[in-house]
Protein backbone atom coordinates (compact mmCIF):
# COMPACT_ATOMS: atom_id res chain seq x y z
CA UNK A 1 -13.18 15.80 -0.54
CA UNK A 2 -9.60 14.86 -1.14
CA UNK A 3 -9.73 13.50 2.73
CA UNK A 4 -12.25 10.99 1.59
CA UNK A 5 -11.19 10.18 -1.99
CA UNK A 6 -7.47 9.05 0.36
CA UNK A 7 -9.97 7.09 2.32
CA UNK A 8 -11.09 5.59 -0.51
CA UNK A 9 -7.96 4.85 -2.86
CA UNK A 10 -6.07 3.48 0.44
CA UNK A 11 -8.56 1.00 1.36
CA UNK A 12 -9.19 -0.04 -2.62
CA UNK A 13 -5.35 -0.68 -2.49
CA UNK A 14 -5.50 -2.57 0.91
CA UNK A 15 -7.90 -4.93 -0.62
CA UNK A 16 -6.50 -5.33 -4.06
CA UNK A 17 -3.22 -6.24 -2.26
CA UNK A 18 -4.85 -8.79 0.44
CA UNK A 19 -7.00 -10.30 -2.23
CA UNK A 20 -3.36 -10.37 -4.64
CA UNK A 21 -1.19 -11.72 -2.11
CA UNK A 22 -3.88 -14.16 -0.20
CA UNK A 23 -6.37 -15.09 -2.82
CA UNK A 24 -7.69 -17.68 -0.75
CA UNK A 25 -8.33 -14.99 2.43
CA UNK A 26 -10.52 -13.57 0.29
CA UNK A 27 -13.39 -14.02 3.04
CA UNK A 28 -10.64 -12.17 5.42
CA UNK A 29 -12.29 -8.84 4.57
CA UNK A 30 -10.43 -7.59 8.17
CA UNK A 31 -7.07 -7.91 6.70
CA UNK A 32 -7.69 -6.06 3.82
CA UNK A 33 -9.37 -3.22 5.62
CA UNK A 34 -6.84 -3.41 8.24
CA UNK A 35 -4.12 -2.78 5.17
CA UNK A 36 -6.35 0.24 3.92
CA UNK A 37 -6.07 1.55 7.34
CA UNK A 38 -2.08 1.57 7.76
CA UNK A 39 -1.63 2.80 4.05
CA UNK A 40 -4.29 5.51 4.84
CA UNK A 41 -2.13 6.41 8.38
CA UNK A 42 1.42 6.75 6.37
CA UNK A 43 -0.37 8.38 3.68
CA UNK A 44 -1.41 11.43 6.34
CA UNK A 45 2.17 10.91 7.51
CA UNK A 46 3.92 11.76 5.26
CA UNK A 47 1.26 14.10 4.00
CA UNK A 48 1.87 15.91 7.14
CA UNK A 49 5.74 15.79 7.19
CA UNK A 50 5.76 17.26 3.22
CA UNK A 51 3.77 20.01 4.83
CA UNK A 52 5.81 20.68 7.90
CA UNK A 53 8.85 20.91 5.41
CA UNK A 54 7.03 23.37 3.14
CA UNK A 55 6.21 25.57 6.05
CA UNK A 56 10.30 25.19 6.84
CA UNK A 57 11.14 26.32 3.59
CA UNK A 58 8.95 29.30 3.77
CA UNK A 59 10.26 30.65 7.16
């Protein structure tokens, strides 16, 4: 569940920011979904690296 609902928020905010900063690529649904893609990858990123250091803390 929360796996998709990143899925979704990250590629919402990919295309909200390529529509914002290229209104006239608007057609260039690639970009945008190429945007959700990156912010999805550093969003399980740094999900994983706050979970590595929690797992530090512990031990």
């Amino acid at each position: 569940m929360k796996q998709k609902l990143a899925w979704t928020l990250s590629l919402l905010f990919g295309v909200c920011l390529g529509i914002g900063t290229f209104p006239e690529l608007i057609e260039s649904i690639f970009f945008c979904v190429t945007l959700g893609i990156l912010g999805l990858v550093l969003l399980v990123v740094i999900w994983d690296l706050l979970l590595k250091q929690c797992d530090w803390w512990r031990k």
